[in-house]
C-alpha atoms as a PDB file:
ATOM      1  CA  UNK A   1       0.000   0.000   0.000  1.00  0.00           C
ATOM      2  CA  UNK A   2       3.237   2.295   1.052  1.00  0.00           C
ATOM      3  CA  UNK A   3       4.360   1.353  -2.384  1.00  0.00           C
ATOM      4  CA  UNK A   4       1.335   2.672  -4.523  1.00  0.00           C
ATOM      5  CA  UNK A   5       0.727   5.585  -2.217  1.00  0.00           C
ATOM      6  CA  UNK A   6       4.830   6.968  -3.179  1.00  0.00           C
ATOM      7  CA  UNK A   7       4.051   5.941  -6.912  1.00  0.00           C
ATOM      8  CA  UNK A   8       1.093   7.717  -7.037  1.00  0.00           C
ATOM      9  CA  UNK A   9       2.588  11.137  -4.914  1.00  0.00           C
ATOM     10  CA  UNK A  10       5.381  10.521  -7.272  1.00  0.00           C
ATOM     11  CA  UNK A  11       3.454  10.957 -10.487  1.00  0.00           C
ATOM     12  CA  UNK A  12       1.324  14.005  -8.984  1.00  0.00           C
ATOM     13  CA  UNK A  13       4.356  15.481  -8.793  1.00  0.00           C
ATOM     14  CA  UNK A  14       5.703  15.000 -11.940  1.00  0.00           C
ATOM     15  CA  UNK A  15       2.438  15.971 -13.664  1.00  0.00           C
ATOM     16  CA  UNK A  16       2.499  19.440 -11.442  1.00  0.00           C
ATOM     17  CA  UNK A  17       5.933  19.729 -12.862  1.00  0.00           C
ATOM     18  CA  UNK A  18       5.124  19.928 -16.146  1.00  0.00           C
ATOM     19  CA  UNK A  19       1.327  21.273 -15.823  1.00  0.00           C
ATOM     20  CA  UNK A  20       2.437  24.230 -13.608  1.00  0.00           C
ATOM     21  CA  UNK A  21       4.575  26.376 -16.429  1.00  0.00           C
ATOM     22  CA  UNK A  22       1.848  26.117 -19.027  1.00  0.00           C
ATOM     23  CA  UNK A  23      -0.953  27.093 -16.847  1.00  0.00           C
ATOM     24  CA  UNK A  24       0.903  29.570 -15.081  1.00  0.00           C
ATOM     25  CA  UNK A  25       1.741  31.627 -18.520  1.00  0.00           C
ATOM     26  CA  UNK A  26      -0.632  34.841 -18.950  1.00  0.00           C
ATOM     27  CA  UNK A  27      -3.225  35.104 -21.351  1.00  0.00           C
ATOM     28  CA  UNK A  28      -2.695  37.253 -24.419  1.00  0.00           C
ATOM     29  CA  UNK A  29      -6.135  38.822 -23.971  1.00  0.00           C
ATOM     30  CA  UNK A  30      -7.078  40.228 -20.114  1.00  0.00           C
ATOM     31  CA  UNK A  31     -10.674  41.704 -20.277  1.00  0.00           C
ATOM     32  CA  UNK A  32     -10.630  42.576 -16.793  1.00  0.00           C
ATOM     33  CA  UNK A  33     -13.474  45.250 -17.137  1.00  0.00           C
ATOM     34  CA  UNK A  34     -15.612  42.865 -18.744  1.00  0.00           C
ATOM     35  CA  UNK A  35     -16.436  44.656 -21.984  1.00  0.00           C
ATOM     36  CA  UNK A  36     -16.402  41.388 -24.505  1.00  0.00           C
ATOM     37  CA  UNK A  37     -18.958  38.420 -24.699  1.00  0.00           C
ATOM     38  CA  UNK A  38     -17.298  35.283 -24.252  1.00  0.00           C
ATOM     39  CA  UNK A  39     -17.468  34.110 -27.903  1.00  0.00           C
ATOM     40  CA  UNK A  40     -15.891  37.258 -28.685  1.00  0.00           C
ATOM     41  CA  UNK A  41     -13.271  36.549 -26.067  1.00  0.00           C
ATOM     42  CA  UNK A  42     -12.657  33.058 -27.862  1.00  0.00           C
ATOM     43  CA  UNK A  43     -12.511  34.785 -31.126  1.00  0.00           C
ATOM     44  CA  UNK A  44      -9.695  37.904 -30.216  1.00  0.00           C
ATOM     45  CA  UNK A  45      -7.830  35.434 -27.958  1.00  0.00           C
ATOM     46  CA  UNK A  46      -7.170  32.714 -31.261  1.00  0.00           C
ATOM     47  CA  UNK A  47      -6.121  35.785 -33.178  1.00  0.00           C
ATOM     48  CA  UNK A  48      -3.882  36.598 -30.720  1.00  0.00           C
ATOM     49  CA  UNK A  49      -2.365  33.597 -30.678  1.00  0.00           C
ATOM     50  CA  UNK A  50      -1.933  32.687 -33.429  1.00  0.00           C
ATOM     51  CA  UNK A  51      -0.177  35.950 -34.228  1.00  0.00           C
ATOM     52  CA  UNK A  52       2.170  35.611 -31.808  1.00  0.00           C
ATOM     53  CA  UNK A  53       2.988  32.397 -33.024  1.00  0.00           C
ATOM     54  CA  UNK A  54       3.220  33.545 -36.205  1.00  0.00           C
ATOM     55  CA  UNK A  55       6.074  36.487 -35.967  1.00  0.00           C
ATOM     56  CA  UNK A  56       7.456  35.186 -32.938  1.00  0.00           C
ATOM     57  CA  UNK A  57       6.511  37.941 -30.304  1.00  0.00           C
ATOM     58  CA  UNK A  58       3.609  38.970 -28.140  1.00  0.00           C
ATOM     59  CA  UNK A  59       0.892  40.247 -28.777  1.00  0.00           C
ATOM     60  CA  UNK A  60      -1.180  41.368 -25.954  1.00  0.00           C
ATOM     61  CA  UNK A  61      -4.758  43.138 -25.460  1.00  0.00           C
ATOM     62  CA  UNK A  62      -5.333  44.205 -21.093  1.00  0.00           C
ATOM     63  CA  UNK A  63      -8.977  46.211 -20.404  1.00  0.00           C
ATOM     64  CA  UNK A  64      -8.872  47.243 -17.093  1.00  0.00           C
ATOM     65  CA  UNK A  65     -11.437  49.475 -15.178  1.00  0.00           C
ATOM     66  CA  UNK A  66      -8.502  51.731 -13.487  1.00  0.00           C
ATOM     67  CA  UNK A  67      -5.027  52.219 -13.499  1.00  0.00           C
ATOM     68  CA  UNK A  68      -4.734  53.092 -10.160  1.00  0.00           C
ATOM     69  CA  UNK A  69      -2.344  55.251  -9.436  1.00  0.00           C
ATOM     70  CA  UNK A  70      -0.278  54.495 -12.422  1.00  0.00           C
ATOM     71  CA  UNK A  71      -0.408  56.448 -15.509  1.00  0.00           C
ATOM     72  CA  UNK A  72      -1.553  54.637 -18.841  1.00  0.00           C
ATOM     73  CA  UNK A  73       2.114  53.928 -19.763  1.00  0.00           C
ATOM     74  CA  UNK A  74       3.296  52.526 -16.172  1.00  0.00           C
ATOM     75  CA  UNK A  75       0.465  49.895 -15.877  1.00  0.00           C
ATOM     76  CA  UNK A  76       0.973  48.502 -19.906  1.00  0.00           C
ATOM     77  CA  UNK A  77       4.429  48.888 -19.191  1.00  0.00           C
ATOM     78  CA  UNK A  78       4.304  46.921 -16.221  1.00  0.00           C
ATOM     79  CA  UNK A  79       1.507  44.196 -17.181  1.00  0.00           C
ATOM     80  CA  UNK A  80       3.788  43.302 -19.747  1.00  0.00           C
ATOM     81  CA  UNK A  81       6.687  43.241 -17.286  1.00  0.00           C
ATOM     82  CA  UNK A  82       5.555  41.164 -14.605  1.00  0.00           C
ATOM     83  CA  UNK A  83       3.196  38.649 -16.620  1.00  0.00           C
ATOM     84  CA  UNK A  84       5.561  36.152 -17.983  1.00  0.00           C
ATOM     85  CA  UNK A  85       5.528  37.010 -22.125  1.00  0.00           C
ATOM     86  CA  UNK A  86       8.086  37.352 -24.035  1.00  0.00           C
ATOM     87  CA  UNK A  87      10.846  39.606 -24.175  1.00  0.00           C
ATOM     88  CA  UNK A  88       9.346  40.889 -27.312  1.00  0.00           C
ATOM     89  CA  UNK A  89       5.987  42.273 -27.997  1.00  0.00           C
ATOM     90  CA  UNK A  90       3.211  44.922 -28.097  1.00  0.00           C
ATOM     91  CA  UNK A  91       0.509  45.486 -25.739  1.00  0.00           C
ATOM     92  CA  UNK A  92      -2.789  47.552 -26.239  1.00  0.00           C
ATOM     93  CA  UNK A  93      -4.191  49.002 -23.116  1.00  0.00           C
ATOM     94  CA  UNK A  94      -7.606  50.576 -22.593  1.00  0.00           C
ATOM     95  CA  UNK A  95      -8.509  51.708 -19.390  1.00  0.00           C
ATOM     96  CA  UNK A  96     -12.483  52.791 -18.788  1.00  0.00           C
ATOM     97  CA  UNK A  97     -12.103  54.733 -15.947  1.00  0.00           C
ATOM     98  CA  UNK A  98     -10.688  58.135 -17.665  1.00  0.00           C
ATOM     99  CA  UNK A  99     -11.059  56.855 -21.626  1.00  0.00           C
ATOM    100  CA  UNK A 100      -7.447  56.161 -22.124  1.00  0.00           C
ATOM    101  CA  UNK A 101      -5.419  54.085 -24.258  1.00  0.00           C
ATOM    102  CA  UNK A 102      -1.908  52.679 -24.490  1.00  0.00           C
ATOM    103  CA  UNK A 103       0.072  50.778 -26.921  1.00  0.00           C
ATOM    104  CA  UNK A 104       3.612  49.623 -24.885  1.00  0.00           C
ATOM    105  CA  UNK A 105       5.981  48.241 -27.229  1.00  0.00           C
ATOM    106  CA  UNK A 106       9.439  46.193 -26.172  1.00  0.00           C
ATOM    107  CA  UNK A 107      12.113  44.615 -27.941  1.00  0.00           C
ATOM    108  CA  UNK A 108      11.421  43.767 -31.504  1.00  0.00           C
ATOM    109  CA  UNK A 109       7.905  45.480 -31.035  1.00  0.00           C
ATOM    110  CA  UNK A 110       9.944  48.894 -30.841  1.00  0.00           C
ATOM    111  CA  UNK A 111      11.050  48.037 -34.365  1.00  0.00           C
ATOM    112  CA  UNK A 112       8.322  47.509 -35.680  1.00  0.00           C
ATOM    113  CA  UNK A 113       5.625  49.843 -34.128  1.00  0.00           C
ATOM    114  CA  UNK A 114       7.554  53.400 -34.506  1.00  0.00           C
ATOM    115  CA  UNK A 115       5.940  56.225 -33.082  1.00  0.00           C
ATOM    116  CA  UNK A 116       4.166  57.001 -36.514  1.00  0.00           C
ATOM    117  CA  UNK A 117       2.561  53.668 -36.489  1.00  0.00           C
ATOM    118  CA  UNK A 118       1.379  53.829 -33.156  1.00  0.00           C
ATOM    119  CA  UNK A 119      -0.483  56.792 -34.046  1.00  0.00           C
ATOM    120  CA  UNK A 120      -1.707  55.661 -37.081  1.00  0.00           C
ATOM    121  CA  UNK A 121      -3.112  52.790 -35.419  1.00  0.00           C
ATOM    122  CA  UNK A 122      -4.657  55.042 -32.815  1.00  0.00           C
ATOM    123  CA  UNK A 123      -6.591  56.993 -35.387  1.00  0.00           C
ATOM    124  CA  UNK A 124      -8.140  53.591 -36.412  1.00  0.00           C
ATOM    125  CA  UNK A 125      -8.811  51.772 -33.128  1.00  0.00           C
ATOM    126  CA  UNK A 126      -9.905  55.114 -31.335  1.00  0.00           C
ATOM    127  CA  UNK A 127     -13.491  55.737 -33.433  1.00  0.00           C
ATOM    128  CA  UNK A 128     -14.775  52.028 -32.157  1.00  0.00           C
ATOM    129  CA  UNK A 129     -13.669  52.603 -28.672  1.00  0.00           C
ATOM    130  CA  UNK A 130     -15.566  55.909 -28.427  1.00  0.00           C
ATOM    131  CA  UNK A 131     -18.530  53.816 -29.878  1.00  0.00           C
ATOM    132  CA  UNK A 132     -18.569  50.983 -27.592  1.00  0.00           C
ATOM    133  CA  UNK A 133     -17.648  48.612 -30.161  1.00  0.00           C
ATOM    134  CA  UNK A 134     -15.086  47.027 -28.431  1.00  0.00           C
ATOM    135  CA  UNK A 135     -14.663  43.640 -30.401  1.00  0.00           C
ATOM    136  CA  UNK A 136     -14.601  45.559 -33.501  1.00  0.00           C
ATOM    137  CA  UNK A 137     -11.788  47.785 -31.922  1.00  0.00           C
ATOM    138  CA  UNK A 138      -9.713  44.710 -30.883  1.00  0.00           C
ATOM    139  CA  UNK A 139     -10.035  43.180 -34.081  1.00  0.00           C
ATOM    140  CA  UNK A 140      -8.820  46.196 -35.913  1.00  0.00           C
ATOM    141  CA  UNK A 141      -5.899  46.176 -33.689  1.00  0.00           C
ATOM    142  CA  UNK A 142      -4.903  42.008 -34.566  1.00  0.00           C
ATOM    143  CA  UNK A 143      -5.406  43.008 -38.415  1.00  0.00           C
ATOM    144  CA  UNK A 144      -3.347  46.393 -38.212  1.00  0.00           C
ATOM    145  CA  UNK A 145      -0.905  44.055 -35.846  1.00  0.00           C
ATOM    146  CA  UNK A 146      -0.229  41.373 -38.578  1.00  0.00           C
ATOM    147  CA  UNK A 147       0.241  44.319 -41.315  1.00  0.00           C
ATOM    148  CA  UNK A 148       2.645  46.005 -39.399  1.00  0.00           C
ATOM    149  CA  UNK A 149       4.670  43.001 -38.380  1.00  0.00           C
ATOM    150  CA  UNK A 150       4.714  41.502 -42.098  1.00  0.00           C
ATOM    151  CA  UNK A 151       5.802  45.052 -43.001  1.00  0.00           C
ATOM    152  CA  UNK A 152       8.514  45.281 -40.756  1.00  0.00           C
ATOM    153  CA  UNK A 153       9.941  41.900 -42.079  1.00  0.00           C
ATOM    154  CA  UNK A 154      11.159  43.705 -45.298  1.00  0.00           C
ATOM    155  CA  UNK A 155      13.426  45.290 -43.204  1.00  0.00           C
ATOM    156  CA  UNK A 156      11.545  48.567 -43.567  1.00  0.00           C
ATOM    157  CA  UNK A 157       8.857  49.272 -40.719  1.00  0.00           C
ATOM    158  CA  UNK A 158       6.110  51.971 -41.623  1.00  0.00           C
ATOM    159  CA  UNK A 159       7.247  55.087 -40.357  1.00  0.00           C
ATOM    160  CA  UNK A 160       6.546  58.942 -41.370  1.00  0.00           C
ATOM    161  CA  UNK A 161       7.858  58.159 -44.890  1.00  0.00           C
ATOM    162  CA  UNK A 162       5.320  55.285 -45.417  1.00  0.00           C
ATOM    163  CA  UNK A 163       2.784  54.844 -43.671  1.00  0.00           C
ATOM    164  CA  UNK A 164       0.116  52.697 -44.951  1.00  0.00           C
ATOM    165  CA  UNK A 165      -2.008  54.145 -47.535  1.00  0.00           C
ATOM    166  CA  UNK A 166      -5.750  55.441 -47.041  1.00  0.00           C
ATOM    167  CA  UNK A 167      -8.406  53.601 -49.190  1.00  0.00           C
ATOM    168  CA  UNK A 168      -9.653  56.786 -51.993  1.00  0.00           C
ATOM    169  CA  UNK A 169     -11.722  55.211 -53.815  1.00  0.00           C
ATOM    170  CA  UNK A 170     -15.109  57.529 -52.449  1.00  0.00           C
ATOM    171  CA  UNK A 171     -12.704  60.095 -53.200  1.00  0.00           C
ATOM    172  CA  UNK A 172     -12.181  58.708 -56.717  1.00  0.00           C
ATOM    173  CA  UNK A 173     -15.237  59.142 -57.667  1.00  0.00           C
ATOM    174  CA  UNK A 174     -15.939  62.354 -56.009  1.00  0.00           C
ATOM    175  CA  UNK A 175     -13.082  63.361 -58.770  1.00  0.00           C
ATOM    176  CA  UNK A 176     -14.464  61.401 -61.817  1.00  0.00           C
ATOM    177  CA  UNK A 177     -18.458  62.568 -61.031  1.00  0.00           C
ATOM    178  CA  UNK A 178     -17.254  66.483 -60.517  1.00  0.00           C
ATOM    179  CA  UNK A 179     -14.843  66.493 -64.303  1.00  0.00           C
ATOM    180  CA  UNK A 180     -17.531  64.655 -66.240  1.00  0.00           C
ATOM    181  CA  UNK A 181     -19.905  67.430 -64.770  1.00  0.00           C
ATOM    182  CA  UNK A 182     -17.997  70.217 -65.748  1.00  0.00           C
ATOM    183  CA  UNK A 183     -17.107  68.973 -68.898  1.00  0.00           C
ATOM    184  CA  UNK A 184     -20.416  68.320 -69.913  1.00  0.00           C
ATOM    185  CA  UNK A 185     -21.553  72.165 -68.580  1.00  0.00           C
ATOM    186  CA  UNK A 186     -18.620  73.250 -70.658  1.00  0.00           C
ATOM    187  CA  UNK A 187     -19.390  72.118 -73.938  1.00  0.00           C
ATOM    188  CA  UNK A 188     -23.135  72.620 -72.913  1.00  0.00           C
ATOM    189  CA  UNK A 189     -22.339  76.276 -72.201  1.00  0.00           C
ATOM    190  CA  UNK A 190     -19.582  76.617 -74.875  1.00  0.00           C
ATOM    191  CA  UNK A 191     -22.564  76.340 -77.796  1.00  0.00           C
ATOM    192  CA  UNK A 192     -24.746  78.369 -76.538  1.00  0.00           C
ATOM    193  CA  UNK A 193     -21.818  80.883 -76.235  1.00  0.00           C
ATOM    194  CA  UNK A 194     -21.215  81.089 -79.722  1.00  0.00           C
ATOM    195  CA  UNK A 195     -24.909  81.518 -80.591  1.00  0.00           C
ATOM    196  CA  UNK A 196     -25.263  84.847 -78.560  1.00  0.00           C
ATOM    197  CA  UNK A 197     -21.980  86.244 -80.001  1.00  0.00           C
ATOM    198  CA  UNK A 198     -22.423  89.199 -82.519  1.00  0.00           C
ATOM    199  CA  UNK A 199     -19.246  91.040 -81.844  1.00  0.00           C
ATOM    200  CA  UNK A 200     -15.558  90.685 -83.440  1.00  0.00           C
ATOM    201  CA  UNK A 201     -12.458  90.859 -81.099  1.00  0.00           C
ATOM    202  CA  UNK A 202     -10.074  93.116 -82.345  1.00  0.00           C
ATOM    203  CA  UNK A 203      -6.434  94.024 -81.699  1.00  0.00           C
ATOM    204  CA  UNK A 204      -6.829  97.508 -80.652  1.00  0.00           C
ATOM    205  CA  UNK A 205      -9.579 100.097 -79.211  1.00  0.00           C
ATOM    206  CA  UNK A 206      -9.525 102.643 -82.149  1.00  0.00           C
ATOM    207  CA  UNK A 207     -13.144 102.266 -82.849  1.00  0.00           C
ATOM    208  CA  UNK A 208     -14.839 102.908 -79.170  1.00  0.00           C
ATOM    209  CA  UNK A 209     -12.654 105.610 -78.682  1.00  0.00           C
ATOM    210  CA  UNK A 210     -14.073 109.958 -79.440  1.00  0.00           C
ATOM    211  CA  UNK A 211     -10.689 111.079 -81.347  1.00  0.00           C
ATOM    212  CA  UNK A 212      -9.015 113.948 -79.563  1.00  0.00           C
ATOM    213  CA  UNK A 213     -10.825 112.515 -76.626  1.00  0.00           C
ATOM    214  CA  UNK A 214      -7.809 111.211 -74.579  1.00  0.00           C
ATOM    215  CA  UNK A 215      -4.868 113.523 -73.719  1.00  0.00           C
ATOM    216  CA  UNK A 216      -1.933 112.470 -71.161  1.00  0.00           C
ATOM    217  CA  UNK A 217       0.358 115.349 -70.597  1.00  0.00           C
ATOM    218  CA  UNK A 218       2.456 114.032 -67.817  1.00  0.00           C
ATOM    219  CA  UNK A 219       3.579 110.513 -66.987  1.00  0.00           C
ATOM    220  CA  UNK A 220       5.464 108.820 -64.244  1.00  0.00           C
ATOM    221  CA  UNK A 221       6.427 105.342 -62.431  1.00  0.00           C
ATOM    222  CA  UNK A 222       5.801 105.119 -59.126  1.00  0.00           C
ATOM    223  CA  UNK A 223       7.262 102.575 -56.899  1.00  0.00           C
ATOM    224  CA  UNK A 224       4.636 102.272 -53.683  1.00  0.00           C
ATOM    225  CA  UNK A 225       6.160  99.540 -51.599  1.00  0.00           C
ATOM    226  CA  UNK A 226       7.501  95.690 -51.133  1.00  0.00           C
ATOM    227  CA  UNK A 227       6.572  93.011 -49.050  1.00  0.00           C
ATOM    228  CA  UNK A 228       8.685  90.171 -48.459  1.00  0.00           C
ATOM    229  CA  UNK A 229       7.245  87.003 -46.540  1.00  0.00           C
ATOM    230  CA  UNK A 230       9.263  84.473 -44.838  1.00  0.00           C
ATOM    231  CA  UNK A 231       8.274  81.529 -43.713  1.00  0.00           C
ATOM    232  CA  UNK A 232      10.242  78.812 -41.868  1.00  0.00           C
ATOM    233  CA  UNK A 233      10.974  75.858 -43.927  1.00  0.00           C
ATOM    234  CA  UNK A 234       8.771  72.864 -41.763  1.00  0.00           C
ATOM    235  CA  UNK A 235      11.312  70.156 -40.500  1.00  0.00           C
ATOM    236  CA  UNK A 236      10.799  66.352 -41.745  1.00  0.00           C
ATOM    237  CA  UNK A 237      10.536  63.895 -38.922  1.00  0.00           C
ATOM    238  CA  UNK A 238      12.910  61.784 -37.929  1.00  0.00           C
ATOM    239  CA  UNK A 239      10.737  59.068 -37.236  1.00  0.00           C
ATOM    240  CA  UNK A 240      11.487  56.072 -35.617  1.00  0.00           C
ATOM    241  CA  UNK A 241      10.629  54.993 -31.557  1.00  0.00           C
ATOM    242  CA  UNK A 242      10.899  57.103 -28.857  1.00  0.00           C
ATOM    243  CA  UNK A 243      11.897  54.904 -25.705  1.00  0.00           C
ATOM    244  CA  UNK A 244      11.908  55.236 -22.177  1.00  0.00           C
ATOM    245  CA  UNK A 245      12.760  52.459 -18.585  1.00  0.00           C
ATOM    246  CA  UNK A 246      10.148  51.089 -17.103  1.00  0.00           C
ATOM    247  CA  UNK A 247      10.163  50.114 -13.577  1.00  0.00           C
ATOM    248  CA  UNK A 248      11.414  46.921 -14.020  1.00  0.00           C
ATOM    249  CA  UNK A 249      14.360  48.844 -15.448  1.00  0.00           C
ATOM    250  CA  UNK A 250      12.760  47.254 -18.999  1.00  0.00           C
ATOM    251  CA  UNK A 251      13.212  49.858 -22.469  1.00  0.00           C
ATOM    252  CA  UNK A 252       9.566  50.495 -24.238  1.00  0.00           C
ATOM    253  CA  UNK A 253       8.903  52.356 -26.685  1.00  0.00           C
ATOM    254  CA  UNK A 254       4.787  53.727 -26.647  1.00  0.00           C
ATOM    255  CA  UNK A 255       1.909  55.863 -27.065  1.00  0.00           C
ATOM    256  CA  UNK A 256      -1.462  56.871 -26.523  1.00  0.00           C
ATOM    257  CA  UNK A 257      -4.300  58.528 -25.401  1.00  0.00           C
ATOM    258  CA  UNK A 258      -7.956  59.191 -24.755  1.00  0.00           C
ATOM    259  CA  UNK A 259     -11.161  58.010 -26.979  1.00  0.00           C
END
């Protein structure tokens, strides 16, 4: 009985051996302020994964009703820190309590999110956070995630010089609709022109002027003034991450803001 009892104590512990490490690793999506379904949980969290697996980093997603006393940056900066992923990654942050949110980048993920591309990621998340559609705001996030990384692969990261370009095509045919319209209302206006004109141009004003009418006696230039305007030349960004220490004593690069 002594025998089985140490065989079977034995194999417990083996089992919490190996189980522990894999259950203890953190989640790549938090919602601690409950603002997904739990399909929609199951749906973000795959795409996180399989992300992550995908480029080799982590990618991370934390809702949390309050930072606390932290700012934005400190508590992304620190979840990341002190939750067991990978030296390597990006986290979004949204915190409900004041609006805010925070992308914290680290290793590799300072590569390939610059400052530009945080921002430009901002201006697409931000519009479904202010609406409450959170899942759609998480999903942007994965999608504009996987361009980014893929992007940075080629060795050259979307930054102020190319950013990814904005869909025109409502713009497109804004254009087209507007020249085909004015065309048309030029050639519609051009005949009817010709139709009302009964006059001949002519070179000079002989005819519509009384002779003897018209006498200068004195003539003279006068110069009344110059105005000169300068303007500083705008400076091209740099571009590139910004980083700073967390308090782990970890570099991250970042941004954010409200919605």
């Amino acid at each position: 009985m002594k025998r089985k009892m140490i065989s079977l104590l034995a194999a417990v512990l083996v089992l919490t051996i190996f189980v522990l490490p894999v259950s203890a690793a953190s989640p790549r999506l938090a919602d601690e302020a409950g603002l997904l379904s739990g399909t929609e949980c199951a749906a973000i969290e795959k795409q996180l994964d399989s992300l992550s697996a995908q480029y080799g980093l982590d990618v991370v997603i934390v809702t949390t009703d309050s930072t606390g006393s932290r700012t934005p940056m400190e508590y992304a900066d620190d979840y990341f820190d002190y939750n067991d992923y990978a030296p390597d990654g990006v986290l979004l942050l949204v915190s409900m309590e004041e609006g805010d949110w925070w992308i914290s980048t680290t290793g590799y993920g300072i590569t390939a999110f610059t400052d530009a591309g945080i921002e430009y990621i901002g201006k697409k998340v931000v519009p479904y956070l202010s609406d409450g559609e959170y899942a759609k705001a998480f999903t942007a996030f994965t999608d504009l995630c996987d361009q980014f990384l893929s992007q940075a692969k080629t060795g050259d990261p979307f930054d102020t010089h190319n950013l990814p370009k904005e869909p025109f095509k409502l713009v497109r045919n804004v254009i087209i609709a507007l020249v085909i319209g004015l065309a048309a209302a030029f050639f519609a206006t051009g005949s009817m022109k010709k139709k009302l004109k009964s006059v001949v141009q002519k070179a000079q004003a002989n005819d519509y002027v009384t002779p003897g009418s018209l006498q200068i006696t004195q003539s003279r230039d006068f110069h009344l003034y110059t105005h000169l305007d300068r303007r500083e030349k705008a400076q091209s960004s740099s571009g590139g991450s910004s980083t700073h220490t967390s308090s782990s004593g970890t570099t991250h690069g970042g941004g954010g803001g409200k919605f």
